[in-house]
N, C-alpha and C. Protein backbone atom coordinates (compact mmCIF):
# COMPACT_ATOMS: atom_id res chain seq x y z
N UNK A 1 140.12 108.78 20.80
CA UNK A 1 140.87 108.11 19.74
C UNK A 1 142.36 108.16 20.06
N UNK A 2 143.08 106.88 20.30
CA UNK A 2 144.66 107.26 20.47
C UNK A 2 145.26 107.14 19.23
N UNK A 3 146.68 107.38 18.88
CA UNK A 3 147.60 107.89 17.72
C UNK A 3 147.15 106.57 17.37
N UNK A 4 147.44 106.32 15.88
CA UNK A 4 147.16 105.72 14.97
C UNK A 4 148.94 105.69 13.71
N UNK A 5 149.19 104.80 14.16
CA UNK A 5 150.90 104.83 13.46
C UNK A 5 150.18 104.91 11.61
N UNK A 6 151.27 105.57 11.28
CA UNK A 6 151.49 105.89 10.16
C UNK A 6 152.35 104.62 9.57
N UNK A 7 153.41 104.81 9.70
CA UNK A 7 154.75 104.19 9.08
C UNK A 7 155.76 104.10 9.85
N UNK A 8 156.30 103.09 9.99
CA UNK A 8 157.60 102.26 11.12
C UNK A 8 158.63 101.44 10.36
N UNK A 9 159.70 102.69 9.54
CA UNK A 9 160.26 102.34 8.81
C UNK A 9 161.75 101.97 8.98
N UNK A 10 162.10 100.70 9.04
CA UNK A 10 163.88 101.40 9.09
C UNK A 10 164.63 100.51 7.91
N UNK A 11 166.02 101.48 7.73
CA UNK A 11 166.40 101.17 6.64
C UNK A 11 167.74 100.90 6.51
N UNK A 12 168.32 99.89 5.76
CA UNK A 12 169.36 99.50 6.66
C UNK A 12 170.77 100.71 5.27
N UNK A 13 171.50 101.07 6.20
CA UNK A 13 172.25 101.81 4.96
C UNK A 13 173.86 101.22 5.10
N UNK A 14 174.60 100.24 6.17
CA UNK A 14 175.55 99.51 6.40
C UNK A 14 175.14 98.40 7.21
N UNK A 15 176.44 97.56 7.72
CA UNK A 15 176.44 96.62 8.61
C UNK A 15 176.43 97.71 9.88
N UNK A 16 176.62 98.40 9.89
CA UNK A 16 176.66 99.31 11.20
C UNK A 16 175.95 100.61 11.18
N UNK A 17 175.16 100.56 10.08
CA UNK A 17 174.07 102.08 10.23
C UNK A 17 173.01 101.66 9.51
N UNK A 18 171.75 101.93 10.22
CA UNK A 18 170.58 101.97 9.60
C UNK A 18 169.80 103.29 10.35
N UNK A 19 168.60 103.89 9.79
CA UNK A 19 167.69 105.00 9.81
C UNK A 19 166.44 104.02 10.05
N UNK A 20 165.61 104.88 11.24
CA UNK A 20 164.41 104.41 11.73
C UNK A 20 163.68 105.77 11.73
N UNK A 21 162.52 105.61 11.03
CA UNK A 21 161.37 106.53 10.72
C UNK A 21 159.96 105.59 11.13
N UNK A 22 159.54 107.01 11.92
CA UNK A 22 158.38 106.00 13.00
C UNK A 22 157.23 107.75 12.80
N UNK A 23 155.89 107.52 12.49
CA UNK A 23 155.09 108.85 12.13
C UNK A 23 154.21 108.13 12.60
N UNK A 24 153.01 109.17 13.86
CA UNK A 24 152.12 108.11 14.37
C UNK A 24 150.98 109.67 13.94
N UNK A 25 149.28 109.45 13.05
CA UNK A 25 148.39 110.60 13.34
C UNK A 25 148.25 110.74 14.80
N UNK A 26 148.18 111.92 15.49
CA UNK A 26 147.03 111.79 16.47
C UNK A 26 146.00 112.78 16.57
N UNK A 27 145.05 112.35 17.49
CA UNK A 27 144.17 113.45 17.48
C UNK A 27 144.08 114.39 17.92
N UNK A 28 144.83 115.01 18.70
CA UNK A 28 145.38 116.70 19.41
C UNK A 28 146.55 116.55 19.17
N UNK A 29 147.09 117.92 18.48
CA UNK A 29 148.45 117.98 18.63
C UNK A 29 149.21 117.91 19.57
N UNK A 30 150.93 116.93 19.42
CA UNK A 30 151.54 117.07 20.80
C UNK A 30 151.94 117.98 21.37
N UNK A 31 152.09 118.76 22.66
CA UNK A 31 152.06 119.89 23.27
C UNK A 31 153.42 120.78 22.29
N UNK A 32 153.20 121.46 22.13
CA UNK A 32 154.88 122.25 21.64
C UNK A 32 154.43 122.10 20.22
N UNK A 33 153.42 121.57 19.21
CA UNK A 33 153.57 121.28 18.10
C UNK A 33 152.19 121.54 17.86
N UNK A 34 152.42 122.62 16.13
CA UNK A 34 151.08 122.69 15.61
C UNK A 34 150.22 121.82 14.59
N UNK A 35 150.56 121.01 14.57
CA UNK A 35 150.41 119.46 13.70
C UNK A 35 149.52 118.60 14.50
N UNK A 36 149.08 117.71 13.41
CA UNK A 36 148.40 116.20 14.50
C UNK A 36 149.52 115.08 13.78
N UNK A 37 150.75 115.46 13.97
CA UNK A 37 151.36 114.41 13.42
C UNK A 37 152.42 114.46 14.99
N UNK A 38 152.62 113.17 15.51
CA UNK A 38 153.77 112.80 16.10
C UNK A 38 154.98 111.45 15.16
N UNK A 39 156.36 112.36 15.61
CA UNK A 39 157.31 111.52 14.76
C UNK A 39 158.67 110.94 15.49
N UNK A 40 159.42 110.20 15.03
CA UNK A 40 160.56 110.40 16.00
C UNK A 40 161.35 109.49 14.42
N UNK A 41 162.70 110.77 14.11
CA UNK A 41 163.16 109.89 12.97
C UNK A 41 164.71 109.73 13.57
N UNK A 42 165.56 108.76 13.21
CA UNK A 42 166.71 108.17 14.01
C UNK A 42 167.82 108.21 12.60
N UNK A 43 168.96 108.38 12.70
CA UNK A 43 170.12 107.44 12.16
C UNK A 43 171.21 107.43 13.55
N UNK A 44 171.32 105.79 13.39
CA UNK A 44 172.00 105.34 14.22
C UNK A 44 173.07 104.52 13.85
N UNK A 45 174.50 104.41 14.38
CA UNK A 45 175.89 104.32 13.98
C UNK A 45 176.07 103.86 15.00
N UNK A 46 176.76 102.10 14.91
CA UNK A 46 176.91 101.65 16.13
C UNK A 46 176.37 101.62 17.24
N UNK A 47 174.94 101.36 17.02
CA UNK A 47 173.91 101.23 18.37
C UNK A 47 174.09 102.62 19.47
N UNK A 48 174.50 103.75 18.54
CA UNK A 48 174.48 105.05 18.73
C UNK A 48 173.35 105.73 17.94
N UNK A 49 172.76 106.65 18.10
CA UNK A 49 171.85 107.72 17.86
C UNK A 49 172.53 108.91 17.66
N UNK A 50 172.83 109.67 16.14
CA UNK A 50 173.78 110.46 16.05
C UNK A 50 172.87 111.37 15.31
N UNK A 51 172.10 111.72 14.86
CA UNK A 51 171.32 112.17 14.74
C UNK A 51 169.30 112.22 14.80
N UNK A 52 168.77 113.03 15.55
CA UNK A 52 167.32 112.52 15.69
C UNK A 52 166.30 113.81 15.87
N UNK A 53 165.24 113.32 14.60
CA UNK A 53 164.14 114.43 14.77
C UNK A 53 162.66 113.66 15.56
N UNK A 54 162.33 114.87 16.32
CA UNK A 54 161.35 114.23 16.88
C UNK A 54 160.22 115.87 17.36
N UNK A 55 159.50 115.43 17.93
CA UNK A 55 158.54 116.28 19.22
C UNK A 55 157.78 115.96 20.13
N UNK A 56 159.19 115.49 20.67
CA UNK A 56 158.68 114.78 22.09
C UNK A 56 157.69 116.66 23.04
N UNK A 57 156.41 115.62 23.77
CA UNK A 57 155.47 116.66 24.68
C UNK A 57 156.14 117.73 25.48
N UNK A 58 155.63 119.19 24.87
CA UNK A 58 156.56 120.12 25.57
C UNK A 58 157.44 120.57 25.03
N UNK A 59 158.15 120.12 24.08
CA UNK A 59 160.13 120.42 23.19
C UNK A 59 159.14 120.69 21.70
N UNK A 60 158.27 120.32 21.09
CA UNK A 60 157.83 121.08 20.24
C UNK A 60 158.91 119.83 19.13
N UNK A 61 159.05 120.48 17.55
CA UNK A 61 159.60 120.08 16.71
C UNK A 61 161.10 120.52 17.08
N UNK A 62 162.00 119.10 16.90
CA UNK A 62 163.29 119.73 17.05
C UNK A 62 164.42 118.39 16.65
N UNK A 63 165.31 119.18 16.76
CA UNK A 63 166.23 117.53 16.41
C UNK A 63 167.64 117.79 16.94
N UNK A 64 168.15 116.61 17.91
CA UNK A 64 169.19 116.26 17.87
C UNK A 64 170.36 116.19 17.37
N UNK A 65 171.49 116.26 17.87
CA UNK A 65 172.76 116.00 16.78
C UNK A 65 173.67 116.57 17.99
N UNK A 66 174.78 115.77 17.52
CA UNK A 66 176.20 115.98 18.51
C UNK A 66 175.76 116.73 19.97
N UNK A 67 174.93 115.90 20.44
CA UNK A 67 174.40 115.99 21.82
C UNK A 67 173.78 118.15 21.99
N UNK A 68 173.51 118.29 21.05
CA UNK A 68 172.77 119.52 20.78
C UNK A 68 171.01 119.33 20.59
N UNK A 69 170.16 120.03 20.95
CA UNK A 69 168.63 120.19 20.64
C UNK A 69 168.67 121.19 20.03
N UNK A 70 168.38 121.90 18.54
CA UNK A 70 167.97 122.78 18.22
C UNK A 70 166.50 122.61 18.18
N UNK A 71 165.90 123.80 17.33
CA UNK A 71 164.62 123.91 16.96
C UNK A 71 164.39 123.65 15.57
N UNK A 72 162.99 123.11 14.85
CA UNK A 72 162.74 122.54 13.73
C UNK A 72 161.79 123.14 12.98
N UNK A 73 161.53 123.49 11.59
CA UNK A 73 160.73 124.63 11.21
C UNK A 73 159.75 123.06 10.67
N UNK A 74 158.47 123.14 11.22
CA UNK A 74 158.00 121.63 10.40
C UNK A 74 156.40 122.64 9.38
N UNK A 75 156.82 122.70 8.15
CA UNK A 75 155.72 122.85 7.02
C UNK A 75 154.83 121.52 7.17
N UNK A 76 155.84 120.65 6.52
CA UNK A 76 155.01 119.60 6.14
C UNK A 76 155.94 118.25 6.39
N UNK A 77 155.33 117.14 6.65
CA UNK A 77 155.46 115.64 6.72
C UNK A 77 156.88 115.42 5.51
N UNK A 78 156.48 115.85 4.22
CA UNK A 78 157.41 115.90 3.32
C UNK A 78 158.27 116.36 3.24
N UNK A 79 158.55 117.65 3.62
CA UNK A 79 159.51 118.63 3.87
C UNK A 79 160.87 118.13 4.82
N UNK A 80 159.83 117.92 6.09
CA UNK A 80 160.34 117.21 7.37
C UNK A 80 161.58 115.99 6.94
N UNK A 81 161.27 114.53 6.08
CA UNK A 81 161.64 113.90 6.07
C UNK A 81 162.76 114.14 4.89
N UNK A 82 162.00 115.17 4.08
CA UNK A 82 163.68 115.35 2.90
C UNK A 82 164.53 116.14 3.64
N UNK A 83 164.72 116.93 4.68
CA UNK A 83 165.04 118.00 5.54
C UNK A 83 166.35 116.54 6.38
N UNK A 84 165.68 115.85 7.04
CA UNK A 84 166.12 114.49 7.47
C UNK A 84 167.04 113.85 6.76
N UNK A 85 166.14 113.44 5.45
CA UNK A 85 167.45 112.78 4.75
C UNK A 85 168.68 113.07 4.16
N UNK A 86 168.64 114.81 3.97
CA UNK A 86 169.88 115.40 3.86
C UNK A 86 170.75 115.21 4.68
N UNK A 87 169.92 115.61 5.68
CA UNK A 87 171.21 115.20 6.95
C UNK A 87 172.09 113.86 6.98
N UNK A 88 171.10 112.91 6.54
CA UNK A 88 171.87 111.20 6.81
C UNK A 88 172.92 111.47 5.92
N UNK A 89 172.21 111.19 4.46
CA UNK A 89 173.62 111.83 3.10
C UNK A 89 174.62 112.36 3.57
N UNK A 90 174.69 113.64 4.18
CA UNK A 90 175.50 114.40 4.87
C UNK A 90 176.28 113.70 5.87
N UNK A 91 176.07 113.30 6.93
CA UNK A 91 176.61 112.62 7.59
C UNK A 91 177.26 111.10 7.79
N UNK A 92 176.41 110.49 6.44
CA UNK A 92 177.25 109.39 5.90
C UNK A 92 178.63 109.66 5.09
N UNK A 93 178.05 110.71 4.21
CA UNK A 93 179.09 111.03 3.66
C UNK A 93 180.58 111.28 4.05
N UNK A 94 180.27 112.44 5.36
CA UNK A 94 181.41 113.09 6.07
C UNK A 94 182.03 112.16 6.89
N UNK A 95 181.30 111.02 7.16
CA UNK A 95 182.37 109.94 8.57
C UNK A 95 182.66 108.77 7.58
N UNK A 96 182.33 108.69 6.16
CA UNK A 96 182.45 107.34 5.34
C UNK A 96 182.23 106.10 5.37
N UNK A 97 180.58 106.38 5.83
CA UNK A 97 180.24 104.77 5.75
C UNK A 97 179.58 104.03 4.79
């Protein structure tokens, strides 16, 4: 059985920033991750990527930002994406768009 997309969402929040949320099931978890969920969530600023959660094979749950990888505590699908959207808020907020 290959992944099976969930939701391929993006959302536009300016003329120059929108958020892309992409959640695919699969059927073994991806390597690094105890879930059967693969994700990759984006806000992007000027055809820039300034912040991004994902778990890409191997890196496990983690997310991006100012060219940093930390690590990502993932409970749940829900958690994950309000965890996310703070960040956008946050970072819309702080550069004023």
């Amino acid at each position: 059985m290959d992944a099976e997309l969930q939701f391929d969402d993006r959302f536009v929040l300016s003329d120059r920033t929108f958020a892309q949320v992409k959640v695919w099931r699969v059927p073994i978890a991806v390597r690094g991750s105890s879930h059967g969920l693969k994700y990759s969530f984006a806000l992007v600023v000027d055809s820039e990527c300034v912040l991004r959660y994902d778990n890409e094979a191997g890196k496990g749950d983690h997310r991006h930002t100012n060219g940093i990888e930390t690590p990502l505590e993932f409970d749940n699908l829900t958690g994950l994406l309000a965890d996310f959207w703070k960040e956008v808020d946050e970072w819309v907020r702080r550069n004023g768009l």
